[in-house]
N, C-alpha and C. Protein backbone atom coordinates (compact mmCIF):
# COMPACT_ATOMS: atom_id res chain seq x y z
N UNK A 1 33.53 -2.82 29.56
CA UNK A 1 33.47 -4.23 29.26
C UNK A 1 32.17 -4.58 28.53
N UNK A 2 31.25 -4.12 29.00
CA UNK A 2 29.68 -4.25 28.23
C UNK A 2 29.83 -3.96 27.01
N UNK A 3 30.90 -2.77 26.53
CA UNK A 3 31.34 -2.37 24.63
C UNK A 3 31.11 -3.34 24.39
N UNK A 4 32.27 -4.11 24.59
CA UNK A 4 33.10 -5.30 23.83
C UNK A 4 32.25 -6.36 24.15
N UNK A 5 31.41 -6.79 25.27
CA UNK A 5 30.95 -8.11 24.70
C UNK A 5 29.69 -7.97 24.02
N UNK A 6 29.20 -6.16 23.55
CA UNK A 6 27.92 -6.54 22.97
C UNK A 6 28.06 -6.44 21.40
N UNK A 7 29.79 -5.98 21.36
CA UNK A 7 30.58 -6.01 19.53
C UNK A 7 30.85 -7.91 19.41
N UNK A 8 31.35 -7.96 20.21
CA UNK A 8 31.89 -9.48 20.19
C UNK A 8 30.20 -10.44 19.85
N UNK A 9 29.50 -9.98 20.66
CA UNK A 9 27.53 -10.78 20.31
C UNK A 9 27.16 -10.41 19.16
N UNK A 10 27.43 -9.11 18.62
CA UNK A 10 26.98 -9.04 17.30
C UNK A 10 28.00 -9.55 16.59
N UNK A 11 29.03 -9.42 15.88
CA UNK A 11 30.39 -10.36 15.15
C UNK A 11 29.93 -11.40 15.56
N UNK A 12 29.16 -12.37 16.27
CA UNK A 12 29.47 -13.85 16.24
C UNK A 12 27.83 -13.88 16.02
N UNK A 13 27.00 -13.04 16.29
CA UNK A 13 25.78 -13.42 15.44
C UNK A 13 25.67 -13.51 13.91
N UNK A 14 26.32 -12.52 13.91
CA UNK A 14 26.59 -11.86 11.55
C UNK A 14 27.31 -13.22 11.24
N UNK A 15 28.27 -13.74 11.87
CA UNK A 15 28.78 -14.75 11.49
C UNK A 15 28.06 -16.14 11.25
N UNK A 16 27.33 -16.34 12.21
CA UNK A 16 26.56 -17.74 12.48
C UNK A 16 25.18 -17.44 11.23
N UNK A 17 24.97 -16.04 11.14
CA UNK A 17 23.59 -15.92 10.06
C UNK A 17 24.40 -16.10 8.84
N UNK A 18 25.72 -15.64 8.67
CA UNK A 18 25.88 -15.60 7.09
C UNK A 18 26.61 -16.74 6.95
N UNK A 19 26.68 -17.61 7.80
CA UNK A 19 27.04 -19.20 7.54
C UNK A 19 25.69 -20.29 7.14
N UNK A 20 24.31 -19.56 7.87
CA UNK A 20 23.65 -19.96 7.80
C UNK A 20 22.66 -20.08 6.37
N UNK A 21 22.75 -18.88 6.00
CA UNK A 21 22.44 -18.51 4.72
C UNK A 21 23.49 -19.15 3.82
N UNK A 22 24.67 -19.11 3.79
CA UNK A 22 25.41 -19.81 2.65
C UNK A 22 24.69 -21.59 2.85
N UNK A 23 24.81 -21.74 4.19
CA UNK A 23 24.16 -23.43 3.76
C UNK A 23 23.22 -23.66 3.45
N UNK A 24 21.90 -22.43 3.10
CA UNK A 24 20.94 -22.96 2.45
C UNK A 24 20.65 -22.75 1.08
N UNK A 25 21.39 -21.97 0.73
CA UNK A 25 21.81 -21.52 -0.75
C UNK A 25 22.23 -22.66 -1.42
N UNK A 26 23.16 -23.67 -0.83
CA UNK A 26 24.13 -24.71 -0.83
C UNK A 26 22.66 -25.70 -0.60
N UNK A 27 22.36 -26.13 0.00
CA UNK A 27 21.57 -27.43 -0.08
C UNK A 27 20.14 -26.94 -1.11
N UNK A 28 19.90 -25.51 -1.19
CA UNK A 28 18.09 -25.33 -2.32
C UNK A 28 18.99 -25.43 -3.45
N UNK A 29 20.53 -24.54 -3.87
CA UNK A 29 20.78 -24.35 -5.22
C UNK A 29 21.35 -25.85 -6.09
N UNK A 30 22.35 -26.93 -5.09
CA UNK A 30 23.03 -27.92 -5.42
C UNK A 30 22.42 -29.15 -4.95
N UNK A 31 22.33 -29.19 -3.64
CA UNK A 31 22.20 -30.63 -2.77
C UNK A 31 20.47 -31.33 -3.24
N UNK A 32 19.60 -30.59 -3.22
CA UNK A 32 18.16 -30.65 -3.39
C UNK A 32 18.29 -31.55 -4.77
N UNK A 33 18.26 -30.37 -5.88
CA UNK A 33 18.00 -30.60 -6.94
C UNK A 33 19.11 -32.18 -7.44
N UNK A 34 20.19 -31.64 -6.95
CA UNK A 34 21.33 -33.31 -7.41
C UNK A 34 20.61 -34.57 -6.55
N UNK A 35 19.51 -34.29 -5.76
CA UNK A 35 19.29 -35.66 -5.16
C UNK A 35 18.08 -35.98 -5.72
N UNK A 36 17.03 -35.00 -6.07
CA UNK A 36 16.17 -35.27 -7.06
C UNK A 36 16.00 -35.86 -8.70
N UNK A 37 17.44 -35.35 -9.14
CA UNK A 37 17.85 -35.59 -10.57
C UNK A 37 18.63 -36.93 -10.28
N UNK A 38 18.93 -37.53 -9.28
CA UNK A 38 19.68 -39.04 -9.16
C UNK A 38 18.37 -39.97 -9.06
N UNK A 39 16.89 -39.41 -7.95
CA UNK A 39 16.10 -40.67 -7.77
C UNK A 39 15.65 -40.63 -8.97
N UNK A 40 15.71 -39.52 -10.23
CA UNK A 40 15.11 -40.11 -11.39
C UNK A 40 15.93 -40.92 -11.93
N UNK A 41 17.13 -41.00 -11.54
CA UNK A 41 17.98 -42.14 -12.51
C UNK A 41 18.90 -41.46 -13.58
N UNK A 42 19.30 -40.15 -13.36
CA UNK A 42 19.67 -39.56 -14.24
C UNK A 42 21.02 -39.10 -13.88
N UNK A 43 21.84 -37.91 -14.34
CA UNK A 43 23.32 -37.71 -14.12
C UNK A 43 23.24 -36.38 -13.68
N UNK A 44 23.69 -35.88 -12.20
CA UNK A 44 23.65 -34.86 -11.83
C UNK A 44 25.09 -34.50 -11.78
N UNK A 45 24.94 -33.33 -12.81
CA UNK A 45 26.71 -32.16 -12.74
C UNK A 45 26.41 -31.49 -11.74
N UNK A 46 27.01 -31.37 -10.70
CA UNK A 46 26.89 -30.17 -9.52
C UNK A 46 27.45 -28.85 -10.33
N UNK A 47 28.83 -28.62 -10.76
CA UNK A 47 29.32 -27.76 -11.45
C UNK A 47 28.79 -26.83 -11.95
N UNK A 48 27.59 -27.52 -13.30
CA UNK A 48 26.94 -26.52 -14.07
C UNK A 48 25.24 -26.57 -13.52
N UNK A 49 25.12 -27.40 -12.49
CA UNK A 49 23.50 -27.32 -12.40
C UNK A 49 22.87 -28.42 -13.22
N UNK A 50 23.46 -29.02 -13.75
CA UNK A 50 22.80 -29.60 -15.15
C UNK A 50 22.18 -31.18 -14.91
N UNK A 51 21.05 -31.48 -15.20
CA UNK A 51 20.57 -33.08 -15.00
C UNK A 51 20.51 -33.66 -16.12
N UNK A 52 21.33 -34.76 -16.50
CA UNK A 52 20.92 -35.44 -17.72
C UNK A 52 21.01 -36.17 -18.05
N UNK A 53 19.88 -36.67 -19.14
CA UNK A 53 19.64 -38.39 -19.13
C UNK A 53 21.02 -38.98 -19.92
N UNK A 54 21.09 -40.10 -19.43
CA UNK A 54 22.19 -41.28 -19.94
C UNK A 54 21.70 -41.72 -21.00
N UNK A 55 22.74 -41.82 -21.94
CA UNK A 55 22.59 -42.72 -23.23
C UNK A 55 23.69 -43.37 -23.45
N UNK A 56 22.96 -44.50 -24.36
CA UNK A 56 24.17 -45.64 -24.64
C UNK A 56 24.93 -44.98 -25.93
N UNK A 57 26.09 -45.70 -25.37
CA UNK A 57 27.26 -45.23 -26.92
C UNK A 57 27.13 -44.93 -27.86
N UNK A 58 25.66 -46.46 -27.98
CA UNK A 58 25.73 -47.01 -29.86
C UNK A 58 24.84 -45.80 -30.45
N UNK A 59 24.05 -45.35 -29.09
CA UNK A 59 22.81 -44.02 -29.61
C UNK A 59 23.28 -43.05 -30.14
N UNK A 60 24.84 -42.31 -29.54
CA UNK A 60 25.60 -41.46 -30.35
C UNK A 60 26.27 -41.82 -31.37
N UNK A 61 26.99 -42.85 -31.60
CA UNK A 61 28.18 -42.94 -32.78
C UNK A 61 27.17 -43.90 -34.14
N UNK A 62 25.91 -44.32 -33.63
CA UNK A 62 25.32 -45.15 -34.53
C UNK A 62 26.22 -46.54 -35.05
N UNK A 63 26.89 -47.38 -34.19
CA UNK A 63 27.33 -48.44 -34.94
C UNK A 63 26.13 -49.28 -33.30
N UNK A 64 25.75 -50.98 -34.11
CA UNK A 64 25.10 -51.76 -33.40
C UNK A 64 26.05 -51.98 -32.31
N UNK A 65 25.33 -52.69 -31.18
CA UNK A 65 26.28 -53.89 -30.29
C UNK A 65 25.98 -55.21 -30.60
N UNK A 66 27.32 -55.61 -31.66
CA UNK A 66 27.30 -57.03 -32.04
C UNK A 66 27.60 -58.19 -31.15
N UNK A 67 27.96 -57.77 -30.02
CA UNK A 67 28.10 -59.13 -28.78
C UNK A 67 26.95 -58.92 -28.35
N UNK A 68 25.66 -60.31 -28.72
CA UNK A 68 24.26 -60.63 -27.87
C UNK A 68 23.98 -60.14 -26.74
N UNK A 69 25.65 -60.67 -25.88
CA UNK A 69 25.33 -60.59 -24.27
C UNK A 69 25.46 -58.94 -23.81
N UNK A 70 26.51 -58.07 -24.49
CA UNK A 70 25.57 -56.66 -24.05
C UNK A 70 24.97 -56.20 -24.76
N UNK A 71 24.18 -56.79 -25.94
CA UNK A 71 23.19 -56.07 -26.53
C UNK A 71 21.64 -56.50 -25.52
N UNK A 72 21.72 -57.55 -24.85
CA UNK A 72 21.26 -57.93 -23.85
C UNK A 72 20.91 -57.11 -22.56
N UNK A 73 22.01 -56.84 -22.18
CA UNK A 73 22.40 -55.89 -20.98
C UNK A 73 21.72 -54.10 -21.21
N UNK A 74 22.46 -53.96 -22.72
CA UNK A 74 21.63 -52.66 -22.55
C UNK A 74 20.16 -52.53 -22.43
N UNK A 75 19.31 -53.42 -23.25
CA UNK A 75 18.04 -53.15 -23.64
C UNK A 75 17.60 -53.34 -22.36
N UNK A 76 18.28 -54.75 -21.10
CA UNK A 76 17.47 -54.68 -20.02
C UNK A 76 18.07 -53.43 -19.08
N UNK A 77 18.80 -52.45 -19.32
CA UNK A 77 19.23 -51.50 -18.57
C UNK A 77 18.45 -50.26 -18.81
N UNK A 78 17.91 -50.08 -20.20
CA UNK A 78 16.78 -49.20 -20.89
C UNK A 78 15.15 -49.57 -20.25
N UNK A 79 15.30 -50.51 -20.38
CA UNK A 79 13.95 -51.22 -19.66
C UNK A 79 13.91 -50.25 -18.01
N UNK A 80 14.71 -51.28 -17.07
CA UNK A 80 14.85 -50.80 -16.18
C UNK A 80 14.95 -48.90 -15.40
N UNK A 81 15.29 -48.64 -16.54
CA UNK A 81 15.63 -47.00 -16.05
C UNK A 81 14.15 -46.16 -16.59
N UNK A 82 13.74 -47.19 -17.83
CA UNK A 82 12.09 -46.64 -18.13
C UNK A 82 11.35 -46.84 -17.29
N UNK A 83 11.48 -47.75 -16.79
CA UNK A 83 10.42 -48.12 -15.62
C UNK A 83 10.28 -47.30 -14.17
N UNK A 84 11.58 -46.92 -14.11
CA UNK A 84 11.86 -45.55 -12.88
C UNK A 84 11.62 -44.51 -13.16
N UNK A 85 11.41 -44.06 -14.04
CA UNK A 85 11.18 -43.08 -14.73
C UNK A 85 9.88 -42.40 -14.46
N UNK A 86 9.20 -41.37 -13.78
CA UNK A 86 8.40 -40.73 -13.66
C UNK A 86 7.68 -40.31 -14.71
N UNK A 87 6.38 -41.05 -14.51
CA UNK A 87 5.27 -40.65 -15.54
C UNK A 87 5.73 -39.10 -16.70
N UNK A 88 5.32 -39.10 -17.61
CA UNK A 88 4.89 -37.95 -18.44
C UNK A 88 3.59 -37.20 -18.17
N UNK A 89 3.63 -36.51 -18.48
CA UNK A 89 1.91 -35.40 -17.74
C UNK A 89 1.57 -35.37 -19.06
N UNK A 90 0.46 -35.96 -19.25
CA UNK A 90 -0.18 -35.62 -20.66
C UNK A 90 -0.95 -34.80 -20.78
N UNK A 91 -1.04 -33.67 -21.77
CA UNK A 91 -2.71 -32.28 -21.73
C UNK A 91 -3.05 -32.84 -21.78
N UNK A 92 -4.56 -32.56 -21.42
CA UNK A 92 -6.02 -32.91 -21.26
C UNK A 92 -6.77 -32.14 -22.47
């Protein structure tokens, strides 16, 4: 009887470590970094790893926004997301 419950203690230790290790792989490789790349205000792909900044439409296709009221909206939405935005490190 001592076999088996000291196979059965190891199988449920290997188990609980390599569960343990997958969840930290899982929160340093995905969870960390996607919650860091959101308080900057930015777009976290879990998928590819990837953080990246938002841009408005008109920035890709180059036509203006001729309605005032969201040409309004964006500039104070640019404002706003500059302002969250974590300093630049300038050389010295």
């Amino acid at each position: 009887m001592s076999k088996l419950i000291r196979r059965v203690f190891r199988i449920t230790a290997a188990v609980f470590l390599a569960a343990c290790v997958v969840l930290l792989v899982v929160q340093v490789v995905w969870v960390t970094p996607g919650q860091e790349c959101e308080a900057a205000g930015k777009w976290w792909d879990w998928r590819e790893r990837t953080c990246a900044q938002p841009i408005q439409i008109s920035d890709i296709t180059g036509r203006p926004i001729t309605d005032r009221k969201s040409h309004d909206a964006a500039k104070a939405d640019a404002r706003a997301r500059q302002s969250q935005a974590p300093e630049a490190v300038k050389p010295d």
